[in-house]
C-alpha atoms as a PDB file:
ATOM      1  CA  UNK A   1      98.099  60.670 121.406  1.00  0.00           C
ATOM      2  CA  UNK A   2      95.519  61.920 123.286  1.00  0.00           C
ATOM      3  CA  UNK A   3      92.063  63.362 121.678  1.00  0.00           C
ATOM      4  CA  UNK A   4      90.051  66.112 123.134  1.00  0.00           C
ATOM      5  CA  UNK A   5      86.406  66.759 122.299  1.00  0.00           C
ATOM      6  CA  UNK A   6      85.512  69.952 120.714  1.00  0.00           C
ATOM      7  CA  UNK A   7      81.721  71.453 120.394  1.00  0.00           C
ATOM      8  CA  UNK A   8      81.337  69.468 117.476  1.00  0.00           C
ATOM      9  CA  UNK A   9      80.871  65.572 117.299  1.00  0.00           C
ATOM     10  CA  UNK A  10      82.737  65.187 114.116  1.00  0.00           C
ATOM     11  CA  UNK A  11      85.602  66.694 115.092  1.00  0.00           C
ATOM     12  CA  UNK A  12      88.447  66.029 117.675  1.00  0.00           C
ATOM     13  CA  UNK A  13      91.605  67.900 118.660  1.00  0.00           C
ATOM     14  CA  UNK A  14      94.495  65.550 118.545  1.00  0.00           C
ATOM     15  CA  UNK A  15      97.161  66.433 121.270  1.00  0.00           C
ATOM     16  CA  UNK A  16     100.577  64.321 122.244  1.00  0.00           C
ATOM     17  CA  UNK A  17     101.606  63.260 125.524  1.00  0.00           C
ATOM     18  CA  UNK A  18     103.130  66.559 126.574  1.00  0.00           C
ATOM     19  CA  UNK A  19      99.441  68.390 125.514  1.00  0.00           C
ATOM     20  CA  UNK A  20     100.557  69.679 122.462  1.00  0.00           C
ATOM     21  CA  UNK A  21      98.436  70.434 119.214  1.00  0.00           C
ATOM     22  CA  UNK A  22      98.798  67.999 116.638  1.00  0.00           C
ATOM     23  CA  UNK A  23      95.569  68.757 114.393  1.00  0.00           C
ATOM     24  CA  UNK A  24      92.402  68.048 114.373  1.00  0.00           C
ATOM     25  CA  UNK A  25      90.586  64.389 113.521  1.00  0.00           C
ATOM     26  CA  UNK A  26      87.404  64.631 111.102  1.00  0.00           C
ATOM     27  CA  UNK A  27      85.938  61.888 109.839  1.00  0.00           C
ATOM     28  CA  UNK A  28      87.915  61.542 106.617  1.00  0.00           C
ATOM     29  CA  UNK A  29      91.226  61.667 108.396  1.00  0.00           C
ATOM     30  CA  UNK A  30      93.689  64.865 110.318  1.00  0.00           C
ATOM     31  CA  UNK A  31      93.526  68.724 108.702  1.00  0.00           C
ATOM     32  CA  UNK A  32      96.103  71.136 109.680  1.00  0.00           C
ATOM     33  CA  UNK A  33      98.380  68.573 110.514  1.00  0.00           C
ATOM     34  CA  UNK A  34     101.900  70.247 113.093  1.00  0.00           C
ATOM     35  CA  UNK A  35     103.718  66.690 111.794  1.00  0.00           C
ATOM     36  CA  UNK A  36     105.495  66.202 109.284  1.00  0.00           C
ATOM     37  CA  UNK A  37     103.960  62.850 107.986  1.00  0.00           C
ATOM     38  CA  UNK A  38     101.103  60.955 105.768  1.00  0.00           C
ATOM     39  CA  UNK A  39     100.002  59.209 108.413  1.00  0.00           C
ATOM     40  CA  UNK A  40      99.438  59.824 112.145  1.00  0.00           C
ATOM     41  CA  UNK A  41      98.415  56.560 114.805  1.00  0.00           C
ATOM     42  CA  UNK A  42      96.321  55.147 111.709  1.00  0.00           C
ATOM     43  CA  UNK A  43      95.242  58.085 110.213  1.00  0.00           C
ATOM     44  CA  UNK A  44      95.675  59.630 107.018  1.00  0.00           C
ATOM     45  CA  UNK A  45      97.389  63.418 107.053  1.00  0.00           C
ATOM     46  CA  UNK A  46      94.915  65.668 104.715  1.00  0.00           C
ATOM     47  CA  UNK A  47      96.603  68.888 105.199  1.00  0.00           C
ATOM     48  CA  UNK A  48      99.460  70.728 106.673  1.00  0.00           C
ATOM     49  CA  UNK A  49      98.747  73.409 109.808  1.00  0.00           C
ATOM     50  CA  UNK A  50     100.435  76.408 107.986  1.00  0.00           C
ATOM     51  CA  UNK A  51      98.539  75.101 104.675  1.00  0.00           C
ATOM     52  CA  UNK A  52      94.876  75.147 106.258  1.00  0.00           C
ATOM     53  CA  UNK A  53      95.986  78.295 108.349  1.00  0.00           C
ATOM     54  CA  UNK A  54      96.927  80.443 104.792  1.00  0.00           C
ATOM     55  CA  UNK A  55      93.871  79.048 103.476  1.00  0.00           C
ATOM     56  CA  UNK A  56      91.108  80.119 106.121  1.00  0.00           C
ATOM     57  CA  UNK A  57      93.036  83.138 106.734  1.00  0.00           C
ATOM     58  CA  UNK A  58      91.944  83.985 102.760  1.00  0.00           C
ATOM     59  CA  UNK A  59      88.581  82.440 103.233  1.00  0.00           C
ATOM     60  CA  UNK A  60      88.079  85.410 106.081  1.00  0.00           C
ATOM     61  CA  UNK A  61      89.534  88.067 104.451  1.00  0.00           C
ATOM     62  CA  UNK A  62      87.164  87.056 100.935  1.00  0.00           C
ATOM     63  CA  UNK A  63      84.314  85.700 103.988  1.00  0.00           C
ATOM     64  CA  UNK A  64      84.596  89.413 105.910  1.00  0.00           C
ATOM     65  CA  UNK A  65      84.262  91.682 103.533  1.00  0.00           C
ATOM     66  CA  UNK A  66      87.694  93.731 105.041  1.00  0.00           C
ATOM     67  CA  UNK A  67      90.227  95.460 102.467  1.00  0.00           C
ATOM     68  CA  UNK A  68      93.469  93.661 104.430  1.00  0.00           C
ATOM     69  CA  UNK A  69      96.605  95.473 104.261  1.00  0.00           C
ATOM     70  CA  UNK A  70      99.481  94.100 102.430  1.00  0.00           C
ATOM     71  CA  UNK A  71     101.512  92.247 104.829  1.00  0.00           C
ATOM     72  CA  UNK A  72      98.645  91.393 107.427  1.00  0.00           C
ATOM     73  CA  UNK A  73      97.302  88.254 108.235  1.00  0.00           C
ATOM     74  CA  UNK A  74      94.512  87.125 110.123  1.00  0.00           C
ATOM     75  CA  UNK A  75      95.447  85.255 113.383  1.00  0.00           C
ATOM     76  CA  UNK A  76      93.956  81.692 113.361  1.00  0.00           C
ATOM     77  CA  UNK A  77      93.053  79.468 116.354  1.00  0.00           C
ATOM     78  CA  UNK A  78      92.612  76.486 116.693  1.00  0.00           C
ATOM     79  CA  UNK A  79      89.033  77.174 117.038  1.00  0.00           C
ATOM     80  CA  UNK A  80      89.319  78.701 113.804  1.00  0.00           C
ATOM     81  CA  UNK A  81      90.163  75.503 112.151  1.00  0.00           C
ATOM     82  CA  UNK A  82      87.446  73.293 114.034  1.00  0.00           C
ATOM     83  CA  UNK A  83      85.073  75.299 112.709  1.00  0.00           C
ATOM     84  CA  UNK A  84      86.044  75.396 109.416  1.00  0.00           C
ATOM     85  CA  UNK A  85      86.995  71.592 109.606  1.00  0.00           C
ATOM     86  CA  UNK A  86      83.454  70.243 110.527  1.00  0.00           C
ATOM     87  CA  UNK A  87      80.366  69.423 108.572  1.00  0.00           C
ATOM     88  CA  UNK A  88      78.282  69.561 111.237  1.00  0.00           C
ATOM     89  CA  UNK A  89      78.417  73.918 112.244  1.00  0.00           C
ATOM     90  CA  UNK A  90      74.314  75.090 111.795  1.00  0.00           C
ATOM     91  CA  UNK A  91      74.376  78.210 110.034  1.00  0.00           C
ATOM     92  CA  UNK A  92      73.261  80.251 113.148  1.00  0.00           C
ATOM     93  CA  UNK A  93      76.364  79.050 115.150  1.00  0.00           C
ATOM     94  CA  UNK A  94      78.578  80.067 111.625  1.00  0.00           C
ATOM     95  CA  UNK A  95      76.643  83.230 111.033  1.00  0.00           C
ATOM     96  CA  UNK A  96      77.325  84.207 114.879  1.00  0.00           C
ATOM     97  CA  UNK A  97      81.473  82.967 114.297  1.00  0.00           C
ATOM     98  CA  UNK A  98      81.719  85.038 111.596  1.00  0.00           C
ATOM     99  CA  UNK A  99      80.190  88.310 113.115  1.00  0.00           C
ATOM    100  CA  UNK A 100      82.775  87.781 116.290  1.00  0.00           C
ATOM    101  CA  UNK A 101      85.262  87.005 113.814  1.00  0.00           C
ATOM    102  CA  UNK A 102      84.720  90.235 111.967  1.00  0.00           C
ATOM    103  CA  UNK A 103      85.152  92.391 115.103  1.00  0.00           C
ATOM    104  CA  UNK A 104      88.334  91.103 116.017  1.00  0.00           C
ATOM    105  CA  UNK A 105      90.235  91.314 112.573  1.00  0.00           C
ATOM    106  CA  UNK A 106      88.749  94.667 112.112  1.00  0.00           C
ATOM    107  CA  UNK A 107      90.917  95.791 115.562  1.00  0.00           C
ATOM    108  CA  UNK A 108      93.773  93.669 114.209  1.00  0.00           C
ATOM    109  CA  UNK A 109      93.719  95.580 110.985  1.00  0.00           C
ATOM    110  CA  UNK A 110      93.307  98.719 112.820  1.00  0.00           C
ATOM    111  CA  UNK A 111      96.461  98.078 115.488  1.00  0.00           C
ATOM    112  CA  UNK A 112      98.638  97.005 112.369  1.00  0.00           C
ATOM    113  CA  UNK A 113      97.863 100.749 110.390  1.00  0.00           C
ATOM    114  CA  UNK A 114      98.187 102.399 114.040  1.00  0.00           C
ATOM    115  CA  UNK A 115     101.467 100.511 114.625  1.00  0.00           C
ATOM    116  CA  UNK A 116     103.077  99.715 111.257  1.00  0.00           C
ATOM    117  CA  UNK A 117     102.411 102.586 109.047  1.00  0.00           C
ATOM    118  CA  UNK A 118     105.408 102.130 107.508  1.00  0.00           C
ATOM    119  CA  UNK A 119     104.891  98.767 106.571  1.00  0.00           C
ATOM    120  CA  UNK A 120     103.776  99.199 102.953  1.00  0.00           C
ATOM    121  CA  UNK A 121     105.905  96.236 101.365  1.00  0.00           C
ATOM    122  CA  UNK A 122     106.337  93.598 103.576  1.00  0.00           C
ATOM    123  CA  UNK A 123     108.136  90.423 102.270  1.00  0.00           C
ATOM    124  CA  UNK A 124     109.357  87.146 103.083  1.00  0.00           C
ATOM    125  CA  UNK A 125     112.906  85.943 103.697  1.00  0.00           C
ATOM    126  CA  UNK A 126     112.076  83.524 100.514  1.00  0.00           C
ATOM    127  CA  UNK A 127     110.522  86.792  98.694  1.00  0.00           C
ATOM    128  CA  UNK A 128     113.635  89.032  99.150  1.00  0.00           C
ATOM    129  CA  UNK A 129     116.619  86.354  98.644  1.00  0.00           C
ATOM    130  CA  UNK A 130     114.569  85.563  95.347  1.00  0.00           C
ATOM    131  CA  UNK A 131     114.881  89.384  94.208  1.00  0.00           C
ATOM    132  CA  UNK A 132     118.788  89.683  95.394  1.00  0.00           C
ATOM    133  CA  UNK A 133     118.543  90.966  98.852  1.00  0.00           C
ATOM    134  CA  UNK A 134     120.984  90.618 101.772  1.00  0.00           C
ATOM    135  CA  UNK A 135     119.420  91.644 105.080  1.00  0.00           C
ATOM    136  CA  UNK A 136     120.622  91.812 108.746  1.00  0.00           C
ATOM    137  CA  UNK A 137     117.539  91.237 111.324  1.00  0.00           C
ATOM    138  CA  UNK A 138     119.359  92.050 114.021  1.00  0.00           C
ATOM    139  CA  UNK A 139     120.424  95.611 112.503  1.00  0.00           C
ATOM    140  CA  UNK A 140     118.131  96.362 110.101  1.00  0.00           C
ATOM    141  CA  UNK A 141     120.074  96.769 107.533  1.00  0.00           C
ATOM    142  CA  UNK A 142     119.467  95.606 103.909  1.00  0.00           C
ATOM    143  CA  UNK A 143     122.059  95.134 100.460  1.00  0.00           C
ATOM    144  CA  UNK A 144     121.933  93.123  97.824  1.00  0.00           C
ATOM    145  CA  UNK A 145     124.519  89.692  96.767  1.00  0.00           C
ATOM    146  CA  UNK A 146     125.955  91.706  94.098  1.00  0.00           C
ATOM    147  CA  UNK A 147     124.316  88.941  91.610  1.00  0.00           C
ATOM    148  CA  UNK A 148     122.756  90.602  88.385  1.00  0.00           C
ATOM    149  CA  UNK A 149     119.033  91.485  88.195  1.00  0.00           C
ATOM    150  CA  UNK A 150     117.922  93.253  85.142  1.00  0.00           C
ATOM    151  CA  UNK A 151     114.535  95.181  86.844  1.00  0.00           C
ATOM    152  CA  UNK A 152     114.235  98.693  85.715  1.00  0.00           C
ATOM    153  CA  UNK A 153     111.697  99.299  88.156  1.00  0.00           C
ATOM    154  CA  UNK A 154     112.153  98.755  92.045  1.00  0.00           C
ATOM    155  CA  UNK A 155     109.814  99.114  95.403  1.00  0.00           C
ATOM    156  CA  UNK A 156     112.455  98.025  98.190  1.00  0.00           C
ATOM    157  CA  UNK A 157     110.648  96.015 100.813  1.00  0.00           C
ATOM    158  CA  UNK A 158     109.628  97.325 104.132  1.00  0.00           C
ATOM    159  CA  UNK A 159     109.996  94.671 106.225  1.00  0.00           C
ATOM    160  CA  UNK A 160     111.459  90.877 105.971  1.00  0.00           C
ATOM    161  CA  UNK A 161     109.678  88.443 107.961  1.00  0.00           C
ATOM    162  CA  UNK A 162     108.163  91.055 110.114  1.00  0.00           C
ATOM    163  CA  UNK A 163     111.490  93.032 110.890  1.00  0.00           C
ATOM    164  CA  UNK A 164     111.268  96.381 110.019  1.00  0.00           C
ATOM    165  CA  UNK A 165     114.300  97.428 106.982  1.00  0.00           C
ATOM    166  CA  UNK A 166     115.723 100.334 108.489  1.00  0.00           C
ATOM    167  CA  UNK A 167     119.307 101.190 106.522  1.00  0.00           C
ATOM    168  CA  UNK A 168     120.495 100.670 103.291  1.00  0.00           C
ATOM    169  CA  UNK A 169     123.882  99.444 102.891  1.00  0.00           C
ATOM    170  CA  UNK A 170     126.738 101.711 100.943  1.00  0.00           C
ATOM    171  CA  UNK A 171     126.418 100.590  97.210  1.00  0.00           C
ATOM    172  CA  UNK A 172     123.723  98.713  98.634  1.00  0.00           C
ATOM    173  CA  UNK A 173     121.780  97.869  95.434  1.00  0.00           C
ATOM    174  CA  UNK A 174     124.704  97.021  93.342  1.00  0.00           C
ATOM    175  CA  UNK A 175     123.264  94.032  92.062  1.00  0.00           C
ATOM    176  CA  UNK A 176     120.288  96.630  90.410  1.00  0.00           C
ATOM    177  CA  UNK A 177     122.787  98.903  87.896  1.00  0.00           C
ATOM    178  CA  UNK A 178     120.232  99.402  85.315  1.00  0.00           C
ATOM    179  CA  UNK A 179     117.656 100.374  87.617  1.00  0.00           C
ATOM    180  CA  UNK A 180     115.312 103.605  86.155  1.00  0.00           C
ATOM    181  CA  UNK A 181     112.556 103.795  88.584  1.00  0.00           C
ATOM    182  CA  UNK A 182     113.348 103.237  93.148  1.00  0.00           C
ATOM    183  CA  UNK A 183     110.689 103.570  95.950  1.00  0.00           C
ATOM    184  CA  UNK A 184     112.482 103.560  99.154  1.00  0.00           C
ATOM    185  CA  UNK A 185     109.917 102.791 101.752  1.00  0.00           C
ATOM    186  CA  UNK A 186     109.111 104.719 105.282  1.00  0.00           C
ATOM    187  CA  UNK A 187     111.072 102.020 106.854  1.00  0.00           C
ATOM    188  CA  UNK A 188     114.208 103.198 105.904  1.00  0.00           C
ATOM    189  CA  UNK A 189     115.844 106.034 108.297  1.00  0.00           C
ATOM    190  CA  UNK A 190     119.412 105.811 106.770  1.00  0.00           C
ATOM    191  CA  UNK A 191     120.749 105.566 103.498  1.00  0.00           C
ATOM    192  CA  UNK A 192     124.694 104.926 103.837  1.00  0.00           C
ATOM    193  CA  UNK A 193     127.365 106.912 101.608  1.00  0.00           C
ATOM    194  CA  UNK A 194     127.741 106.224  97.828  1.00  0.00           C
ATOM    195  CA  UNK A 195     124.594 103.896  98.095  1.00  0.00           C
ATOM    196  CA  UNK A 196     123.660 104.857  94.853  1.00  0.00           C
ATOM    197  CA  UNK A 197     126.877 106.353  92.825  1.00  0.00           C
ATOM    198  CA  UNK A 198     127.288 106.085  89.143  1.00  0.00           C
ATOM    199  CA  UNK A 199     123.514 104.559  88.585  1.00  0.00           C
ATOM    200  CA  UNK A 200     123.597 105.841  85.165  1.00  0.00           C
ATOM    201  CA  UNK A 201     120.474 104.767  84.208  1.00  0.00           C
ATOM    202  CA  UNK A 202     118.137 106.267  87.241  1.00  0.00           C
ATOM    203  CA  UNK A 203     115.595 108.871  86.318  1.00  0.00           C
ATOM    204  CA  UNK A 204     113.099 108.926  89.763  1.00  0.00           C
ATOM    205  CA  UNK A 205     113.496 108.587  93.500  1.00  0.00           C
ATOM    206  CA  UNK A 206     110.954 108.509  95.982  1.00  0.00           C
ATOM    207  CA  UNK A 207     112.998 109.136  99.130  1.00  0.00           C
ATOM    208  CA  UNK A 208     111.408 107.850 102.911  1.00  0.00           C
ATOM    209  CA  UNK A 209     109.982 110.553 104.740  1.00  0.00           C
ATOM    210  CA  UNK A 210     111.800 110.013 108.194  1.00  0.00           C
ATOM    211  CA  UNK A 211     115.344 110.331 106.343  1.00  0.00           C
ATOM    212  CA  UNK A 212     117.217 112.879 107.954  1.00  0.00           C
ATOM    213  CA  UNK A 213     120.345 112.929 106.375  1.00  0.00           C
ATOM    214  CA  UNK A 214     121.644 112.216 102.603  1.00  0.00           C
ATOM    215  CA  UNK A 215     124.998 110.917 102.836  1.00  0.00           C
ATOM    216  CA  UNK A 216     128.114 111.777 100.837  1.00  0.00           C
ATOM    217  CA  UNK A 217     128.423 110.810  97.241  1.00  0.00           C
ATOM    218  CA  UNK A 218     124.813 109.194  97.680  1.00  0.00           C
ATOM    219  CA  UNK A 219     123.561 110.479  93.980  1.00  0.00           C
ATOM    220  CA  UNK A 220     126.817 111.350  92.573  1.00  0.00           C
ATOM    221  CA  UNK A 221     127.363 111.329  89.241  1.00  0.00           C
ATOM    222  CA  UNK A 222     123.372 110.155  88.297  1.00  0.00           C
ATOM    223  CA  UNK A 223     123.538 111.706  85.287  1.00  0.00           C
ATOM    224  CA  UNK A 224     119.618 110.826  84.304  1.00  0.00           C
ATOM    225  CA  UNK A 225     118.188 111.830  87.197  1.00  0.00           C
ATOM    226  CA  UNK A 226     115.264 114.071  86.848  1.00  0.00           C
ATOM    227  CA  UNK A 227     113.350 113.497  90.096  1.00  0.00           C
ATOM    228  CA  UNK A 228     113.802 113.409  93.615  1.00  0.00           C
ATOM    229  CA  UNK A 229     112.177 115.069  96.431  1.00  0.00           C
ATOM    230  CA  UNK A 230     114.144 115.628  99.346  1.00  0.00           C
ATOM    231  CA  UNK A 231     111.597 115.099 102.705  1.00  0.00           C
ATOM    232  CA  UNK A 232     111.160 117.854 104.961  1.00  0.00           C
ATOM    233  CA  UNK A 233     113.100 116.861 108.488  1.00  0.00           C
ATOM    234  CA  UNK A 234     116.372 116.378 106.255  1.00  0.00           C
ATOM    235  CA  UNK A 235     118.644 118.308 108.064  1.00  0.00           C
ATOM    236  CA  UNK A 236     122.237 117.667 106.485  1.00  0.00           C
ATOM    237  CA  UNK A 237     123.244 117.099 102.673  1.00  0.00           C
ATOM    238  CA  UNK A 238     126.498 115.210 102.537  1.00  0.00           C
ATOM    239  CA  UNK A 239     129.160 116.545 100.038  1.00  0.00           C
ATOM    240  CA  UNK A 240     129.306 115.389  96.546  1.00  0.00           C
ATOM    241  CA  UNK A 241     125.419 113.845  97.378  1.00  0.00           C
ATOM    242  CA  UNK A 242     123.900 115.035  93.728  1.00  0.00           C
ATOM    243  CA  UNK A 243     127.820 115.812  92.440  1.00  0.00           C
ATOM    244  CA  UNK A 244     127.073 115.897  88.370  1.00  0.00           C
ATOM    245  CA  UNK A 245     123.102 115.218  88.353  1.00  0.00           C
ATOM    246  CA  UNK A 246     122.428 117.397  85.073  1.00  0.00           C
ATOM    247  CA  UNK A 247     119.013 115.710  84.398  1.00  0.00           C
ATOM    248  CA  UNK A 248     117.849 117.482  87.469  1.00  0.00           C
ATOM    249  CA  UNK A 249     117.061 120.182  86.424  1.00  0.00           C
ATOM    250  CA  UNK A 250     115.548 121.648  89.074  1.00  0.00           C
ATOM    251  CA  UNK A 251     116.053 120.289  92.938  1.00  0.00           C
ATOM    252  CA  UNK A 252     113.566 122.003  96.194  1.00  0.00           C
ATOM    253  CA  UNK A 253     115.868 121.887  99.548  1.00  0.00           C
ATOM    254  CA  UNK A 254     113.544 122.162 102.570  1.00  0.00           C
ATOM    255  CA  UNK A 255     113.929 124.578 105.069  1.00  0.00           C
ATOM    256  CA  UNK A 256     114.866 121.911 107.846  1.00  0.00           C
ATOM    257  CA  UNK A 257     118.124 121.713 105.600  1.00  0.00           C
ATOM    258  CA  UNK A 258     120.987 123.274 108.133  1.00  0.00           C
ATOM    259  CA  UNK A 259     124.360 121.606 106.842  1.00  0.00           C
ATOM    260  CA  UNK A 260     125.374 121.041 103.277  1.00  0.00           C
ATOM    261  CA  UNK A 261     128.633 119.478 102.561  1.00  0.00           C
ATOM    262  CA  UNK A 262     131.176 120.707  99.764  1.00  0.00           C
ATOM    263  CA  UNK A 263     130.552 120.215  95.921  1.00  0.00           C
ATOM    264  CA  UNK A 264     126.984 118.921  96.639  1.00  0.00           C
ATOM    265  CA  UNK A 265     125.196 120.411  93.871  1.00  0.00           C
ATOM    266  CA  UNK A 266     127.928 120.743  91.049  1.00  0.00           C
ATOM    267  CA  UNK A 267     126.573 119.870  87.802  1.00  0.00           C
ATOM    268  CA  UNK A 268     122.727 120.808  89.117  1.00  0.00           C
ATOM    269  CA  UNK A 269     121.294 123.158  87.348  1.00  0.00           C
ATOM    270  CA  UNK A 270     118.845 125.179  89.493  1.00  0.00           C
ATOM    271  CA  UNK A 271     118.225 124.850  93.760  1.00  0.00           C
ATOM    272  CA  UNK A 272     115.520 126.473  95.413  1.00  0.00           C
ATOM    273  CA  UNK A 273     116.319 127.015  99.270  1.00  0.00           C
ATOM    274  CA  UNK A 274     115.081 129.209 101.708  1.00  0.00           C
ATOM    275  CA  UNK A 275     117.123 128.032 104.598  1.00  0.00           C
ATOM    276  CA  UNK A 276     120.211 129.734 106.738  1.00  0.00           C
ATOM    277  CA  UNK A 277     122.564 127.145 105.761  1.00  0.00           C
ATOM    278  CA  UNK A 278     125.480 128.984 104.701  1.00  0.00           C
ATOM    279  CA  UNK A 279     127.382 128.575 100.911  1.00  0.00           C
ATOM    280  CA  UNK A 280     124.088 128.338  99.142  1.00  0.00           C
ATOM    281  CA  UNK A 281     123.920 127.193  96.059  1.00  0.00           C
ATOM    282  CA  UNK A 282     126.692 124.436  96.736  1.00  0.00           C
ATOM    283  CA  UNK A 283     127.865 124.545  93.407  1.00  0.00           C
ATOM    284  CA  UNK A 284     124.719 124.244  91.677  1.00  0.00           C
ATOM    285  CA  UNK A 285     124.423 126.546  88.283  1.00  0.00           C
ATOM    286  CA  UNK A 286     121.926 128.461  89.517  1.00  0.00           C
ATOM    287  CA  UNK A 287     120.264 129.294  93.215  1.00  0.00           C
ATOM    288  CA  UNK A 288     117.032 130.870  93.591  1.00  0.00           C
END
């Protein structure tokens, strides 16, 4: 092990052979510890890196003053952690940390709402396996292990371990039949065929606003359903999509609507459209 001074004298970066971090030595023994171990050459292990990381990273956000979003994190240095570690920091020196420190989280925070504005329910692999998901990183695409879960209410995450959700999976949510209440998140661009067929018990829908197509079968046979607003850029309406949706009573179709497929509105009882698409009212009871 080799130890490197930092600017203060009570603490010591501790770095192998090859120069890699290990943590950093204080006087009662190593914080933020990148081994898995009690004890390192003599010395006792206080904390964990990713522990003391998590922990300063909510000491900022309480420390700054800054409304984080959900989902963001801090970055933390290792210079972050000395000076958090040692006893010996004069409030001047802290004072000046913090102000710097402010600065660059606020352009963090502001890249992450300029980049990720669809981000609005990030979770963890650990977070989404524990409510039933399934999800492909490499695809995007997101279902569920067909294992019960009772919740009446869902908000579908956003992203899993950073990677952005993007499709939901035909009959996707089947391990969610009782659901009532579904927020689909900006994330999502595609919602597969029959994703959510015979979900007796659904009332609302909030739909992503960069959809651009509703499959075939996707709300068929929802007999509760009283509310779902289709986003403008939604350009084709699969057939059979809201086949026997009584509950809704009454369903707006935006203009950017150009293909409908057949028997996509029997059973609805009213459709306003003002759209070219031809065969309006699809089977709904009444049009306009």
């Amino acid at each position: 092990m080799v130890l490197k001074d930092t600017q203060f004298p009570d603490t010591k970066i501790v770095m192998d052979d090859s120069g890699q971090y290990v943590g950093v030595l204080t006087a009662e023994g190593i914080e933020a510890s990148a081994a898995e171990t009690p004890f390192l050459c003599g010395w006792r292990v206080l904390s964990s890196y990713d522990d003391t990381r998590r922990a300063i990273g909510q000491i900022l956000s309480a420390q700054l003053g800054l409304d984080f979003p959900k989902g963001f994190a801090a970055n933390v240095t290792t210079d972050d952690i000395v000076m958090f570690c040692t006893q010996m920091c004069p409030f001047d020196a802290m004072q000046a940390y913090l102000r710097a420190k402010a600065a660059e989280v606020s352009a963090g925070i502001a890249r992450w709402n300029r980049e990720r504005p669809w981000d609005t329910n990030p979770m963890t692999a650990a977070e989404a396996a524990e409510q039933n998901y399934v999800f492909n990183p490499e695809t995007g695409e997101i279902g569920t292990d067909g294992n019960d879960n009772s919740a009446r209410q869902l908000e579908m995450p956003s992203s899993i371990d950073g990677v952005r959700v993007r499709t939901i999976l035909t009959v996707g949510l089947v391990s969610y039949h009782r659901l009532e209440s579904l927020v689909i998140p900006d994330s999502v661009t595609r919602i597969e065929d029959h994703t959510f067929y015979d979900f007796i018990y659904l009332k609302t829908v909030r739909l992503p606003r960069h959809l651009r197509s509703i499959q075939a079968g996707t709300f068929s046979r929802c007999r509760r359903l009283r509310s779902v607003e289709i986003p403008d850029g939604v350009t084709e309406i699969g057939q059979e999509a809201f086949y026997q949706c009584s509950s809704l009573d009454t369903l707006y179709l935006p203009d950017s609507v150009e293909k409908v497929g057949s028997f996509a509105f029997i059973g609805v009882p009213h459709i306003v459209y003002h759209g070219t698409a031809p065969g309006f009212p699809w089977g709904a009871t009444v049009g306009n």
